[in-house]
PDB file of N, CA and C in Angstrom:
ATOM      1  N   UNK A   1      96.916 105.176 143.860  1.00  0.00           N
ATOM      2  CA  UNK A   1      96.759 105.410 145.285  1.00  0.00           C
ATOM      3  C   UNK A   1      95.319 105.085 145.688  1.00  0.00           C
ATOM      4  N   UNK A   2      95.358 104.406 146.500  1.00  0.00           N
ATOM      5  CA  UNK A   2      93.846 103.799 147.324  1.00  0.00           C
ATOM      6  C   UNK A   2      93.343 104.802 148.151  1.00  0.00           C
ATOM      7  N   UNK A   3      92.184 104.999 148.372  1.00  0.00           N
ATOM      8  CA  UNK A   3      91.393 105.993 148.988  1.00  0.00           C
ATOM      9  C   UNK A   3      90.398 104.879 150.692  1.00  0.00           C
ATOM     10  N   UNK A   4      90.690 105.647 151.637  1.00  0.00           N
ATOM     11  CA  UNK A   4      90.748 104.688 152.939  1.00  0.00           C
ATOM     12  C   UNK A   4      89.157 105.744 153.391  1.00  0.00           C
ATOM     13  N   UNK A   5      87.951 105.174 152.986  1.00  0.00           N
ATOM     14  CA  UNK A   5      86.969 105.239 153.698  1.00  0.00           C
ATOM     15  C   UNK A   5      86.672 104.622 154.689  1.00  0.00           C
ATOM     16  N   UNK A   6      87.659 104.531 155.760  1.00  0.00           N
ATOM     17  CA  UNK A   6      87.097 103.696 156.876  1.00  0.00           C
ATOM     18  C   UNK A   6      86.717 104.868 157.528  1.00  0.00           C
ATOM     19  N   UNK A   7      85.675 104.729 158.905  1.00  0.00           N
ATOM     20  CA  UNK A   7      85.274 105.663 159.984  1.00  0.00           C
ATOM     21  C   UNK A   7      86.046 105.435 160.809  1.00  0.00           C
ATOM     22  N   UNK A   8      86.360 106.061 161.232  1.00  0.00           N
ATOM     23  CA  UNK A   8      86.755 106.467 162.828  1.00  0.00           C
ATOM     24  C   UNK A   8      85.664 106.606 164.028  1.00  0.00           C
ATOM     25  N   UNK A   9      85.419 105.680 164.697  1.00  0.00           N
ATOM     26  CA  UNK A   9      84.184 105.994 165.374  1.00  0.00           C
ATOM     27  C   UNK A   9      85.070 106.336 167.223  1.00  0.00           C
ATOM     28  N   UNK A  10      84.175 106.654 167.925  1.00  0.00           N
ATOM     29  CA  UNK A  10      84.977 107.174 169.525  1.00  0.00           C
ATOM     30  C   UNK A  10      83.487 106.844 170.164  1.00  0.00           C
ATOM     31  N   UNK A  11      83.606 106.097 171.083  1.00  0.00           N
ATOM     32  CA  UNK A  11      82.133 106.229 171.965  1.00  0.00           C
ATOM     33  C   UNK A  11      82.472 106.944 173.185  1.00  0.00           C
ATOM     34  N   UNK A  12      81.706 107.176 173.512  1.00  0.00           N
ATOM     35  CA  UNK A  12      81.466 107.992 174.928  1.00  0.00           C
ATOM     36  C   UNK A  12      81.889 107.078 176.457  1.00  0.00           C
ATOM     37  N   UNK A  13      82.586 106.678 177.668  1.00  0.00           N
ATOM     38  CA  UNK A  13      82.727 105.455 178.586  1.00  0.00           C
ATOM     39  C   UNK A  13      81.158 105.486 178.949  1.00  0.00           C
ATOM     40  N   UNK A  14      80.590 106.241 178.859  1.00  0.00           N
ATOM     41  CA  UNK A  14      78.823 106.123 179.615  1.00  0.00           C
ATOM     42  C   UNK A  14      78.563 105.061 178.699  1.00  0.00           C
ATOM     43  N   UNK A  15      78.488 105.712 177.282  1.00  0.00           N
ATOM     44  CA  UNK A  15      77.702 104.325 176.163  1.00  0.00           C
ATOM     45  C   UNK A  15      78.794 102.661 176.429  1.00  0.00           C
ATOM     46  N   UNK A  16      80.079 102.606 176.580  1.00  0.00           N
ATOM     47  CA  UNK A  16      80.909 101.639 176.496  1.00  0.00           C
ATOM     48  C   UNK A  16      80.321 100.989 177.699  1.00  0.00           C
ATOM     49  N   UNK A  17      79.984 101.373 179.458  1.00  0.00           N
ATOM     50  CA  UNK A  17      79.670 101.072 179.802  1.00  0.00           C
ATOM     51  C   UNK A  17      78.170 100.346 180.052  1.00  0.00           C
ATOM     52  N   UNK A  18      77.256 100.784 179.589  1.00  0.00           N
ATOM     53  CA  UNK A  18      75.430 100.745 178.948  1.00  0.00           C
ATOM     54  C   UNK A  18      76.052  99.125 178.519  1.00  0.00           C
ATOM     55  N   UNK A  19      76.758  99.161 177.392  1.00  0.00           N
ATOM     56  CA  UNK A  19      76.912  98.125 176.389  1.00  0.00           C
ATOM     57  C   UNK A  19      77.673  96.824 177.371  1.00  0.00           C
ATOM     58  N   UNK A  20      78.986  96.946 178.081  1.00  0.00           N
ATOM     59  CA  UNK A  20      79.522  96.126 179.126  1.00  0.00           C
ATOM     60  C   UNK A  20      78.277  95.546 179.996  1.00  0.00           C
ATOM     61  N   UNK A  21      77.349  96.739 180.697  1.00  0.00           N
ATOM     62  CA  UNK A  21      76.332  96.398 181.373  1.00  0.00           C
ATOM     63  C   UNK A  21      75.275  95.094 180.979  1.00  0.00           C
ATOM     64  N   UNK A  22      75.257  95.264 179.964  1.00  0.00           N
ATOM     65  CA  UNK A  22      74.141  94.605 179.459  1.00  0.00           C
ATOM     66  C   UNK A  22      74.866  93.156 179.044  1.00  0.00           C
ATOM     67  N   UNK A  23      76.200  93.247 178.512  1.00  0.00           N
ATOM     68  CA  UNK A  23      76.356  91.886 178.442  1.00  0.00           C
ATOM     69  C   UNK A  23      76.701  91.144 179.552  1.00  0.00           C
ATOM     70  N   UNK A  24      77.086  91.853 180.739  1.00  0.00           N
ATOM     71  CA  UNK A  24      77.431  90.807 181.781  1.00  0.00           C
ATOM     72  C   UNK A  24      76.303  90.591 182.866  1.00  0.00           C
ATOM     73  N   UNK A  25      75.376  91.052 182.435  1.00  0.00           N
ATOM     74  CA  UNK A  25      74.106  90.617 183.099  1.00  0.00           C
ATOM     75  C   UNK A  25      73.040  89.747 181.923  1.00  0.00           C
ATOM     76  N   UNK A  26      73.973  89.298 181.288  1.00  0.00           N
ATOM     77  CA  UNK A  26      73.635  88.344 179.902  1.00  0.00           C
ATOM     78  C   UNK A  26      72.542  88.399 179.589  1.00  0.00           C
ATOM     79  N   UNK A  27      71.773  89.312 179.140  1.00  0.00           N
ATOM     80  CA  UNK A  27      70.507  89.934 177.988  1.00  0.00           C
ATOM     81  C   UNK A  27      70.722  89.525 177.088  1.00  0.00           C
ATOM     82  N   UNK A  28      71.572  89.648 176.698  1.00  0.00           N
ATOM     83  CA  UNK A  28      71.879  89.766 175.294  1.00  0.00           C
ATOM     84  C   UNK A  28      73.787  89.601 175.054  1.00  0.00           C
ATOM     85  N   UNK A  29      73.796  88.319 173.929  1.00  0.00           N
ATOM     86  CA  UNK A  29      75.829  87.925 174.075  1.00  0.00           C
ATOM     87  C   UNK A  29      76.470  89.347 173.119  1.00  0.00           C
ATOM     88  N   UNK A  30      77.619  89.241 172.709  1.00  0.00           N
ATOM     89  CA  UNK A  30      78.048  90.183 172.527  1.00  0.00           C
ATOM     90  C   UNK A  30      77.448  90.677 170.495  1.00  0.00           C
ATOM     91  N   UNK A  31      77.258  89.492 170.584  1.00  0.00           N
ATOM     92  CA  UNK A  31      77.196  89.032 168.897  1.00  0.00           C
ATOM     93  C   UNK A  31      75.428  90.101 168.617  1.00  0.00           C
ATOM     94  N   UNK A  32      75.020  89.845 169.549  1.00  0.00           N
ATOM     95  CA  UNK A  32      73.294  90.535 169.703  1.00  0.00           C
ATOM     96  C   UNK A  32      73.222  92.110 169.688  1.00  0.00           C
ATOM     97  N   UNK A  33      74.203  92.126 171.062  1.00  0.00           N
ATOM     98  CA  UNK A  33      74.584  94.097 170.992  1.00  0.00           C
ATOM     99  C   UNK A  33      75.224  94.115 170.253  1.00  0.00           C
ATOM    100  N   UNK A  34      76.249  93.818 169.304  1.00  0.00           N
ATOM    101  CA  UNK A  34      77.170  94.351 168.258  1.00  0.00           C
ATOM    102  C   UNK A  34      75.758  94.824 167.260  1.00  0.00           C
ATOM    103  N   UNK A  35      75.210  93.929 166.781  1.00  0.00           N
ATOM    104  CA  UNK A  35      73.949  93.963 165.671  1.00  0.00           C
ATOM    105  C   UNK A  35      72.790  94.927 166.619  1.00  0.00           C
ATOM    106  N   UNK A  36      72.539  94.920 167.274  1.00  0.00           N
ATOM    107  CA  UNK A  36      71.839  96.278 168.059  1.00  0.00           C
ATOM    108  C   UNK A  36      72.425  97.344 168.031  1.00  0.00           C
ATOM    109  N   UNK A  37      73.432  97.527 168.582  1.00  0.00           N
ATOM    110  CA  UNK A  37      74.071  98.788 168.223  1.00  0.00           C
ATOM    111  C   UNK A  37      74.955  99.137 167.132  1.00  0.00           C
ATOM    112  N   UNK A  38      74.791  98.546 166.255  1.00  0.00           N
ATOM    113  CA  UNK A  38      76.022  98.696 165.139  1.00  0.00           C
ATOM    114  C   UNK A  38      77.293  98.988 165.032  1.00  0.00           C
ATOM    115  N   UNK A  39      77.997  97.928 166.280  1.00  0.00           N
ATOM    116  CA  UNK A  39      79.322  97.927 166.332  1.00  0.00           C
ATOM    117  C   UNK A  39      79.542  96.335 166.138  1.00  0.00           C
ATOM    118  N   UNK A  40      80.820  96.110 165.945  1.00  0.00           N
ATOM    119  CA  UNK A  40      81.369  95.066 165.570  1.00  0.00           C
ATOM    120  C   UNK A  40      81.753  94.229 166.901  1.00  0.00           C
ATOM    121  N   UNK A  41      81.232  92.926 167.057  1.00  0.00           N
ATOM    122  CA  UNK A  41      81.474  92.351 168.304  1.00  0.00           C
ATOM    123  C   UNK A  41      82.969  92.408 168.878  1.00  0.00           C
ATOM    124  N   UNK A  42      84.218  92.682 168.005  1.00  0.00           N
ATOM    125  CA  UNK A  42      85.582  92.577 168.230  1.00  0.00           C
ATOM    126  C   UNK A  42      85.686  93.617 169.047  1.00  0.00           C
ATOM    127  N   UNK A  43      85.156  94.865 168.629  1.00  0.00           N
ATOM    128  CA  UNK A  43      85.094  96.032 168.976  1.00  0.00           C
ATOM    129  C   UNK A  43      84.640  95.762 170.649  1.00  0.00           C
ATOM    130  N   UNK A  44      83.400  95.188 170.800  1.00  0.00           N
ATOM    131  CA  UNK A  44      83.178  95.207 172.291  1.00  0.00           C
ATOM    132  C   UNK A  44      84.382  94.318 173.005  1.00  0.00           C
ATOM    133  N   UNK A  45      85.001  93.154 172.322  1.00  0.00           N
ATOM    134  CA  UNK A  45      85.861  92.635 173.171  1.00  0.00           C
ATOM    135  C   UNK A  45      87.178  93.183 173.840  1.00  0.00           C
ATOM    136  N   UNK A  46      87.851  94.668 172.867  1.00  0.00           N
ATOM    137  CA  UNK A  46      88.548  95.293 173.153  1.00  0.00           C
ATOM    138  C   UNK A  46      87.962  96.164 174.276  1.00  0.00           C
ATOM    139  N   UNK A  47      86.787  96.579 174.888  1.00  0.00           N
ATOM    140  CA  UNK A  47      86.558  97.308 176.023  1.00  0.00           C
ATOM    141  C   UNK A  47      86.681  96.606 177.462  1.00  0.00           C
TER     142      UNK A  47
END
């Protein structure tokens, strides 16, 4: 039997939004905030 260390992470809509904010006023593409904030760029495309 395999043992499933994945996280479960939940953000807050304030932080989801911060993060939306910033890419559509193009600072920074999604690939930049994923590696800034340590989420996975897929992850932002699902918000």
């Amino acid at each position: 039997m395999y043992k499933n260390d994945k996280v479960i992470r939940r953000y807050s809509e304030s932080f989801k939004l911060k993060i939306l904010d910033e890419l559509t006023t193009g600072k920074l593409n999604k690939y930049q905030l994923g590696k800034a904030y340590g989420i996975n760029p897929t992850t932002i495309n699902e918000w």
